[in-house]
C-alpha atoms as a PDB file:
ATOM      1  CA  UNK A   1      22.973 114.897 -68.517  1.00  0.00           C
ATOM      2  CA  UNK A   2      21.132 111.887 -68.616  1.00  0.00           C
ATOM      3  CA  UNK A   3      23.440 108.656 -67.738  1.00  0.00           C
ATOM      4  CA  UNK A   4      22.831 105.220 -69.870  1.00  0.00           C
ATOM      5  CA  UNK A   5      21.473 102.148 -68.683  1.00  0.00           C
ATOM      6  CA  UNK A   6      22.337  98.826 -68.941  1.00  0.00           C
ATOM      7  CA  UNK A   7      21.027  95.902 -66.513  1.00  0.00           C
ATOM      8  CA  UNK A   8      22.674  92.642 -67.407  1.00  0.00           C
ATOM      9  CA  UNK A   9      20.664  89.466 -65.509  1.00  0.00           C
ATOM     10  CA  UNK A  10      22.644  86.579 -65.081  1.00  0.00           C
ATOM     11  CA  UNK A  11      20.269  83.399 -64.659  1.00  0.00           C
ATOM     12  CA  UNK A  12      19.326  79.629 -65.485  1.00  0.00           C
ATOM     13  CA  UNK A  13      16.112  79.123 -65.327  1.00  0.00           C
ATOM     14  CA  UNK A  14      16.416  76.123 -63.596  1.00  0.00           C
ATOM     15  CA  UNK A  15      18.466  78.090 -60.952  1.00  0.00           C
ATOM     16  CA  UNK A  16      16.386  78.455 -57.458  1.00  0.00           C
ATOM     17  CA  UNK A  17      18.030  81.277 -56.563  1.00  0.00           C
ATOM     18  CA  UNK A  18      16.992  83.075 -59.390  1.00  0.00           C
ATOM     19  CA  UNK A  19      13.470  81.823 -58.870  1.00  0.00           C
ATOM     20  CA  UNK A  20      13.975  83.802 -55.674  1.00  0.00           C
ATOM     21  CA  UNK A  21      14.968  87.150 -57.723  1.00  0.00           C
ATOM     22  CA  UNK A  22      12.386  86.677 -59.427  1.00  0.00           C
ATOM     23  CA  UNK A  23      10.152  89.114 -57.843  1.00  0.00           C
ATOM     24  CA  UNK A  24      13.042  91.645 -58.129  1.00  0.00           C
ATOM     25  CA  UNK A  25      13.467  90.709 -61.802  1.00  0.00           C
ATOM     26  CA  UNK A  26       9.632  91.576 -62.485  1.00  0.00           C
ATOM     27  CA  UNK A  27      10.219  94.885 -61.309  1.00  0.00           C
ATOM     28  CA  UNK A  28      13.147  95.720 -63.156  1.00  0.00           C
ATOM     29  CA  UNK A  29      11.033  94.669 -66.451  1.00  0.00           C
ATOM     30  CA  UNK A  30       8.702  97.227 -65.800  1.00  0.00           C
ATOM     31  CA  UNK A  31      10.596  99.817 -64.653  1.00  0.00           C
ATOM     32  CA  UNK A  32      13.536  99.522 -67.452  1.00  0.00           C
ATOM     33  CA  UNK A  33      12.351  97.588 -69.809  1.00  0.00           C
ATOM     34  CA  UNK A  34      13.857  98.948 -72.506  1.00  0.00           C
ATOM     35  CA  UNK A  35      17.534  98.777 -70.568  1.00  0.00           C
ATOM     36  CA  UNK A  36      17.290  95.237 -69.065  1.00  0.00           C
ATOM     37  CA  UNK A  37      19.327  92.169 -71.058  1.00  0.00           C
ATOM     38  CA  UNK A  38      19.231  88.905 -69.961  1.00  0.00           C
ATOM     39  CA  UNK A  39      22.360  86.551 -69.849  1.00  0.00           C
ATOM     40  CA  UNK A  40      21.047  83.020 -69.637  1.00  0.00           C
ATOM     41  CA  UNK A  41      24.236  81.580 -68.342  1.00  0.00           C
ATOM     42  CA  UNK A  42      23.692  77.809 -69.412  1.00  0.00           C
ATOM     43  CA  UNK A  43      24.324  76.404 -65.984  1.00  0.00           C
ATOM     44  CA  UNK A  44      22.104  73.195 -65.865  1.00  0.00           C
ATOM     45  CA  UNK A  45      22.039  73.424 -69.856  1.00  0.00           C
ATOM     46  CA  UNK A  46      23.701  69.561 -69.797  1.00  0.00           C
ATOM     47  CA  UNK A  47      21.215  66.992 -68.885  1.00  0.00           C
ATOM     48  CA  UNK A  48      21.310  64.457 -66.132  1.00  0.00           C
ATOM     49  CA  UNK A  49      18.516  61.935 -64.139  1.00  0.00           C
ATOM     50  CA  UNK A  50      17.042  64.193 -61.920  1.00  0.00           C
ATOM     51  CA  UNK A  51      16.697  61.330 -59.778  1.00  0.00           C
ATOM     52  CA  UNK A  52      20.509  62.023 -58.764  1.00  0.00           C
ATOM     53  CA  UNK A  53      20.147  64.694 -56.779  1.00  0.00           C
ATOM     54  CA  UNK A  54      16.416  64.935 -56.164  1.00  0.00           C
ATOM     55  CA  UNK A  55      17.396  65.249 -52.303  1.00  0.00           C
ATOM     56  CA  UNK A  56      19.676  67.977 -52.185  1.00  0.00           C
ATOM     57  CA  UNK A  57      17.521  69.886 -55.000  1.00  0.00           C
ATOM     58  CA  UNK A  58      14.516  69.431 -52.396  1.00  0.00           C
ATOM     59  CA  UNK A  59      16.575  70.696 -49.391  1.00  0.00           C
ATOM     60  CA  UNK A  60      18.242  73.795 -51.300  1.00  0.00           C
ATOM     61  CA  UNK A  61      14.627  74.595 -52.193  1.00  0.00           C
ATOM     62  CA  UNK A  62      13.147  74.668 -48.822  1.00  0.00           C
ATOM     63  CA  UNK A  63      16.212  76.949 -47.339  1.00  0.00           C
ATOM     64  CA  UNK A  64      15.065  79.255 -50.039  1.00  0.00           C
ATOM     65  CA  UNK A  65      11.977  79.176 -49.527  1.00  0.00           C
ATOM     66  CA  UNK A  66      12.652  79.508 -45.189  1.00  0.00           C
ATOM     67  CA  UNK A  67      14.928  82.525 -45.894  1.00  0.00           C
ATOM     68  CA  UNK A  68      13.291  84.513 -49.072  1.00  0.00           C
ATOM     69  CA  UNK A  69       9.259  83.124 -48.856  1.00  0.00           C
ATOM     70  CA  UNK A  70       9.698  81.998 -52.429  1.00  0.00           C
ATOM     71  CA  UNK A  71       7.189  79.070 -52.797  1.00  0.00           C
ATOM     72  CA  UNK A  72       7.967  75.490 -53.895  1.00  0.00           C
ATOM     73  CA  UNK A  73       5.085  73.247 -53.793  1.00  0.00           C
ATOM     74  CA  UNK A  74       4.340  69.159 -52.837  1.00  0.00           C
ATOM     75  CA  UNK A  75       3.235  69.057 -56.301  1.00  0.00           C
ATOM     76  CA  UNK A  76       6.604  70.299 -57.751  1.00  0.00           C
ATOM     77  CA  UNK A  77       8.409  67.607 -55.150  1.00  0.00           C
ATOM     78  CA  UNK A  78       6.318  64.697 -56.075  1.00  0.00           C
ATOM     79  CA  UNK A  79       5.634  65.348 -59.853  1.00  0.00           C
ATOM     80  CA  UNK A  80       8.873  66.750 -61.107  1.00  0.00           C
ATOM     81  CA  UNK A  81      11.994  65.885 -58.539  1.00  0.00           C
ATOM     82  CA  UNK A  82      10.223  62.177 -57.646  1.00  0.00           C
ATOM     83  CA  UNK A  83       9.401  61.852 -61.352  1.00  0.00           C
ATOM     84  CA  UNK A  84      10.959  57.978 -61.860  1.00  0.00           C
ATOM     85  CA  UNK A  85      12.484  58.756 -65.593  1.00  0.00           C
ATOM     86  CA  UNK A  86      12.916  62.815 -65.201  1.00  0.00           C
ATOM     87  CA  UNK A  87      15.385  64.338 -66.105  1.00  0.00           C
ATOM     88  CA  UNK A  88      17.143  67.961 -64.790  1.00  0.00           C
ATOM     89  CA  UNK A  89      18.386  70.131 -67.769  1.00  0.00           C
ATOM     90  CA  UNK A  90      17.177  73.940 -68.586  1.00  0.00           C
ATOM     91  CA  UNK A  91      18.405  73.558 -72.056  1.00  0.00           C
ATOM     92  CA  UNK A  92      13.955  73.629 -73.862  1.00  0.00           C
ATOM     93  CA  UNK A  93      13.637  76.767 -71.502  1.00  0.00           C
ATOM     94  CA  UNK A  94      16.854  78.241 -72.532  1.00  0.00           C
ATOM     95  CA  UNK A  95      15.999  77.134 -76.267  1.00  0.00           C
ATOM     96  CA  UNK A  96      12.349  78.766 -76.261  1.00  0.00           C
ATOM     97  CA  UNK A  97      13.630  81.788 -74.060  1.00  0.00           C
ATOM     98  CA  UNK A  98      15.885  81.949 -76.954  1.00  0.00           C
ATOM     99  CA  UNK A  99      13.008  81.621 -79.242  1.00  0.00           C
ATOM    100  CA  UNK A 100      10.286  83.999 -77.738  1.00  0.00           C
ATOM    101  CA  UNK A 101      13.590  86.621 -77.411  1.00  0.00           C
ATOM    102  CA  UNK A 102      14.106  86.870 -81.468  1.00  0.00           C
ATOM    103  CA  UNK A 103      10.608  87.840 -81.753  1.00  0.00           C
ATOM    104  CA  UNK A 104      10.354  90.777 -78.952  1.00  0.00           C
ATOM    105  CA  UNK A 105      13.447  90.778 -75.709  1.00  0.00           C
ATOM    106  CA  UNK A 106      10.275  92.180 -73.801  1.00  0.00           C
ATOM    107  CA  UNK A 107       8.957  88.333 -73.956  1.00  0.00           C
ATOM    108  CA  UNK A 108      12.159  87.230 -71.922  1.00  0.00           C
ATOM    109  CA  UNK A 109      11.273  87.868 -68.791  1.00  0.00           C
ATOM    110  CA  UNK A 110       8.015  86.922 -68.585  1.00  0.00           C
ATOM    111  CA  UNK A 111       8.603  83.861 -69.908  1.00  0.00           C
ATOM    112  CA  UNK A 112      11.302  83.226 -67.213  1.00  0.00           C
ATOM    113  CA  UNK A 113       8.469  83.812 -64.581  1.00  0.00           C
ATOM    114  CA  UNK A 114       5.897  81.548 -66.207  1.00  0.00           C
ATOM    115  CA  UNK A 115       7.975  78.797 -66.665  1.00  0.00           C
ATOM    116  CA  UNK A 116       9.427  79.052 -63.056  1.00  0.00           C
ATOM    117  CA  UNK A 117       6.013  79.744 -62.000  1.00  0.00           C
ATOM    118  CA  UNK A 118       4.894  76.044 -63.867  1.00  0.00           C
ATOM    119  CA  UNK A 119       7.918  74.134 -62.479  1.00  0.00           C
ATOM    120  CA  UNK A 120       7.850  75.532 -58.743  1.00  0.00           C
ATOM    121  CA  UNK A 121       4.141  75.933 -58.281  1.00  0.00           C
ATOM    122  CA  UNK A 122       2.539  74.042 -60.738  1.00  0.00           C
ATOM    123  CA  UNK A 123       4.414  71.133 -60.759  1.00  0.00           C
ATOM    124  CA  UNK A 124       5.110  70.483 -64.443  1.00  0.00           C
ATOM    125  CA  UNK A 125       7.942  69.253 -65.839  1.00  0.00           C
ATOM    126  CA  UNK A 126       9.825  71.834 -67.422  1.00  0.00           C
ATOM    127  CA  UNK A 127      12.824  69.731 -68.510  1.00  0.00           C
ATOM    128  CA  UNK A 128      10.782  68.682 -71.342  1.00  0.00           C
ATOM    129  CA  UNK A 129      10.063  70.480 -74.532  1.00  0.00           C
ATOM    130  CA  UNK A 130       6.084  69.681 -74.356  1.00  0.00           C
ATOM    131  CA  UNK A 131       5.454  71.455 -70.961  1.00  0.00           C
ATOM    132  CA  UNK A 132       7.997  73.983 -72.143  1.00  0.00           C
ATOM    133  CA  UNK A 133       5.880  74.810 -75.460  1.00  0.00           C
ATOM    134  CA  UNK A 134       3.040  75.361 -73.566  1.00  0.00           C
ATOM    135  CA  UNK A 135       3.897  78.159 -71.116  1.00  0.00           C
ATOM    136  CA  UNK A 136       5.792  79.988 -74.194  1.00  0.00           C
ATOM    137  CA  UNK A 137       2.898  80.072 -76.423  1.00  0.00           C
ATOM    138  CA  UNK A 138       1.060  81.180 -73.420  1.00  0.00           C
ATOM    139  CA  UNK A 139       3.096  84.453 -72.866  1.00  0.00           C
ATOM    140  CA  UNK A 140       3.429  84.784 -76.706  1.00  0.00           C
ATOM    141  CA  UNK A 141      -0.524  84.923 -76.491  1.00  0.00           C
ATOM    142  CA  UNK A 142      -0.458  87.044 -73.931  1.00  0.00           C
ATOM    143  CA  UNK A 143       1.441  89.514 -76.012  1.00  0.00           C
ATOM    144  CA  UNK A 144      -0.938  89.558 -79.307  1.00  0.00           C
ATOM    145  CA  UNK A 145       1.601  86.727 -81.075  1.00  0.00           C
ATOM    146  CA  UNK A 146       0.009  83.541 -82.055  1.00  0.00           C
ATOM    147  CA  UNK A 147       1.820  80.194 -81.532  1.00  0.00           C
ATOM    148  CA  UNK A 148       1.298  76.362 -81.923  1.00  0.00           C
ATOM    149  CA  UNK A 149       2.223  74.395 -79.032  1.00  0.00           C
ATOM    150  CA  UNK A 150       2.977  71.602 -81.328  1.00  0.00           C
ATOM    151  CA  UNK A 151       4.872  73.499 -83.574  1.00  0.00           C
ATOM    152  CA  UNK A 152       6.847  75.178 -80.872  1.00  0.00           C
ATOM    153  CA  UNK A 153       8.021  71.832 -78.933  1.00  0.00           C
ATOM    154  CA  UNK A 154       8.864  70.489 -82.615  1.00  0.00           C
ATOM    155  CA  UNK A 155      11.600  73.889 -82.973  1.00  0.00           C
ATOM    156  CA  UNK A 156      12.718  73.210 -79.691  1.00  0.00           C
ATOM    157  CA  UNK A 157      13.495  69.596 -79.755  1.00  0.00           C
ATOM    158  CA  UNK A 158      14.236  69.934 -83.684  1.00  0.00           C
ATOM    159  CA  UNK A 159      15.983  73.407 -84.745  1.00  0.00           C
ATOM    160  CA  UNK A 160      19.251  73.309 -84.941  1.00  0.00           C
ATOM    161  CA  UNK A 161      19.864  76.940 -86.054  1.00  0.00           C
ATOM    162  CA  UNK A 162      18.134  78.050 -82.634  1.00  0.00           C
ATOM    163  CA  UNK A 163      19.947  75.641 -80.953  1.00  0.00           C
ATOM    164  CA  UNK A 164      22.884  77.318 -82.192  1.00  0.00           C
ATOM    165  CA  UNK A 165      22.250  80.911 -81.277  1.00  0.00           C
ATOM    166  CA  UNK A 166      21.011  79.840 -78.123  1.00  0.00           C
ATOM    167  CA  UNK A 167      24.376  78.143 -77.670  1.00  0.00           C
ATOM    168  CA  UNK A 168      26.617  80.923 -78.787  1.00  0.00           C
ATOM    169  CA  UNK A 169      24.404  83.377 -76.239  1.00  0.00           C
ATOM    170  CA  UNK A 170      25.396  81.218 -73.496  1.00  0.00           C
ATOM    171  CA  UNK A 171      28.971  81.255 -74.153  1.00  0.00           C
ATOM    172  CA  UNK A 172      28.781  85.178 -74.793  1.00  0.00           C
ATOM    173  CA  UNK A 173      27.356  85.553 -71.467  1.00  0.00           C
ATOM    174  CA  UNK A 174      29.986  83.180 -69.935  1.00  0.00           C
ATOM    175  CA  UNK A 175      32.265  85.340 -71.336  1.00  0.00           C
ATOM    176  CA  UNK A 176      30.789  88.150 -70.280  1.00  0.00           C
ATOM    177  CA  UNK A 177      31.017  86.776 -66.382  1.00  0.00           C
ATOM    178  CA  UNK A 178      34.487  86.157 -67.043  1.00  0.00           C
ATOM    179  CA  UNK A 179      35.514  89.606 -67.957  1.00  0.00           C
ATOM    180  CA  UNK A 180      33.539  91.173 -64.929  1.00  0.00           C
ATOM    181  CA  UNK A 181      35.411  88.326 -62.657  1.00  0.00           C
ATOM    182  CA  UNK A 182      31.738  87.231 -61.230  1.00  0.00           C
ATOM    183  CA  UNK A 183      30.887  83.773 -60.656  1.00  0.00           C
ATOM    184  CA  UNK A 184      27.403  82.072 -59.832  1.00  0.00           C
ATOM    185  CA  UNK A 185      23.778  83.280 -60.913  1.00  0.00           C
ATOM    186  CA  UNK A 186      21.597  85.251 -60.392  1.00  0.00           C
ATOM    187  CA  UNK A 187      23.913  87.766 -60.873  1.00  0.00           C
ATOM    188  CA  UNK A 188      22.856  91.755 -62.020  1.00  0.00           C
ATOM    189  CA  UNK A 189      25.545  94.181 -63.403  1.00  0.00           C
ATOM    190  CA  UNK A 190      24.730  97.720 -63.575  1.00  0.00           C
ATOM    191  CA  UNK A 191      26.300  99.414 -66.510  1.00  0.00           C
ATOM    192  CA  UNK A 192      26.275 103.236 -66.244  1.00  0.00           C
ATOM    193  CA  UNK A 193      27.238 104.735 -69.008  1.00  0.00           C
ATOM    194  CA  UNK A 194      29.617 101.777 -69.492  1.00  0.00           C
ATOM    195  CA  UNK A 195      30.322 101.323 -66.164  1.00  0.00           C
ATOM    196  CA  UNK A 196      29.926  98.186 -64.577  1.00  0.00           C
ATOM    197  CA  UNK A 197      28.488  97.709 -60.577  1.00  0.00           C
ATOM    198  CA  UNK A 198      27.868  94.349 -59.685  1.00  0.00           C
ATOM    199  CA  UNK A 199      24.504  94.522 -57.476  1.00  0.00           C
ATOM    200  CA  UNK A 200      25.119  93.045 -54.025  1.00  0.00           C
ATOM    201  CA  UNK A 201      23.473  89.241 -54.098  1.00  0.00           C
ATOM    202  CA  UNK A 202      21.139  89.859 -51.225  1.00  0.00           C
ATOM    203  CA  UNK A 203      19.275  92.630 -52.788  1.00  0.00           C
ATOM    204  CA  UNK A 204      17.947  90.730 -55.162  1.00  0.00           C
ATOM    205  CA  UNK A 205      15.866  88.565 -52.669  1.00  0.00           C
ATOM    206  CA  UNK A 206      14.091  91.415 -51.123  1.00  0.00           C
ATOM    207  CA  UNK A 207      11.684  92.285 -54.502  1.00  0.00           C
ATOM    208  CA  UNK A 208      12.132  95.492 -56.023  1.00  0.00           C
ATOM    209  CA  UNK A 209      11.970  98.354 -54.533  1.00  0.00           C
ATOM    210  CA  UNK A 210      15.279  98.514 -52.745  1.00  0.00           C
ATOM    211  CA  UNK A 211      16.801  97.197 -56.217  1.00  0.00           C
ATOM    212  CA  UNK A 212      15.711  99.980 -58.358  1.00  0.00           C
ATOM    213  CA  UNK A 213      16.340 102.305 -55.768  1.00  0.00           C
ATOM    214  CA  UNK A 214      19.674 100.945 -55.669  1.00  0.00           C
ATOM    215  CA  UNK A 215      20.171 101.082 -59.418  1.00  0.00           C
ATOM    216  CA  UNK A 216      19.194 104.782 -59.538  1.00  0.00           C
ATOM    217  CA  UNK A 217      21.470 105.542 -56.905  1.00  0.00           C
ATOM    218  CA  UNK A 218      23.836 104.765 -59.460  1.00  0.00           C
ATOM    219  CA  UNK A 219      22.837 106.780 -61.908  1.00  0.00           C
ATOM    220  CA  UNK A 220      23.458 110.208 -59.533  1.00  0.00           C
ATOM    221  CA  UNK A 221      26.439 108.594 -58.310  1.00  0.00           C
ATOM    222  CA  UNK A 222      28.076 106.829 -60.832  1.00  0.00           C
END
């Protein structure tokens, strides 16, 4: 009998560590796409000077980057974290996650990449709805849907109706932690055939092989 899947991805995408799933998370997209949900948990959705802890961001990011080979790049220190008037909130990814989400879930993820991707490597600032825009209409494109850059910043910084639902998704997927008693992103719950397993932390930072082979261990075992 063939078992149901459910893979529920706890994130921010401001959240280094899930920058360093992020290989993992690319291969669960392909290989259960349809089965995959993402939980954005709204951890850095509340704004503050990024200025304020520039330093420790900067350090956390290099012991990823020592212990997973994640890259973080001297453009992303100087242009985003050294940025005089930046500020550190997720909430225009979340918000255009959000956004790309309502018009196919499939979008989700690979806007998650691309916009970690343009922070980490690139060195733009994704804490602000412009640079935000820009990598979503990108993967829209890249999908065969057609978006203004303009237009999209203007429904981030603007819609309060997707501001909302993007709102009441965090707090379902805060709830949603709560019930399973797990704390901290990334985080990636296995349901099989309603059954939750909470993936071990450290397989999520070793791409995906061992993951999926992990997750259809479950479905023999479970």
């Amino acid at each position: 009998m063939t078992k149901t899947i459910e893979l529920q991805y706890f994130f921010d995408p401001f959240c280094g560590w899930c920058y360093a799933s992020a290989p993992a998370l690319e291969g669960l997209a392909v290989r259960f796409p349809g089965q995959l949900r993402m939980m954005p948990s709204g951890l850095f959705f509340g704004g503050r000077p990024v200025s304020s802890m520039a330093d420790h961001a900067w350090r956390n990011d290099q012991r990823i980057q020592s212990l997973t080979g994640q890259q973080y790049t001297e453009r992303y220190h100087r242009d985003v974290l050294l940025a005089p008037d930046g500020e550190f909130t997720s909430a225009p990814a979340t918000l255009a996650l959000q956004a790309l989400g309502e018009r196919d879930a499939k979008l989700e993820p690979a806007f998650l990449h691309a916009v970690q991707i343009a922070r980490y490597i690139d060195g733009r600032d994704t804490a602000r709805e412009e640079d935000v825009a820009k990598v979503a209409v990108a993967v829209a494109g890249e999908n065969g849907i057609d978006l203004t850059a303009e237009d999209f910043a203007e429904k981030l910084r603007n819609d309060a109706e997707l501001r909302r639902r993007t709102l009441d998704r965090i707090e379902a997927s805060q709830g949603r932690m709560n019930e399973l008693g797990i704390r901290g992103v990334p985080q990636l719950v296995a349901m099989i055939d309603g059954k939750p397993t909470a993936l071990d932390g450290e397989i999520l930072y070793n791409g995906p092989d061992r993951l999926i082979a992990a997750i259809e261990d479950l479905t023999v075992t479970a």
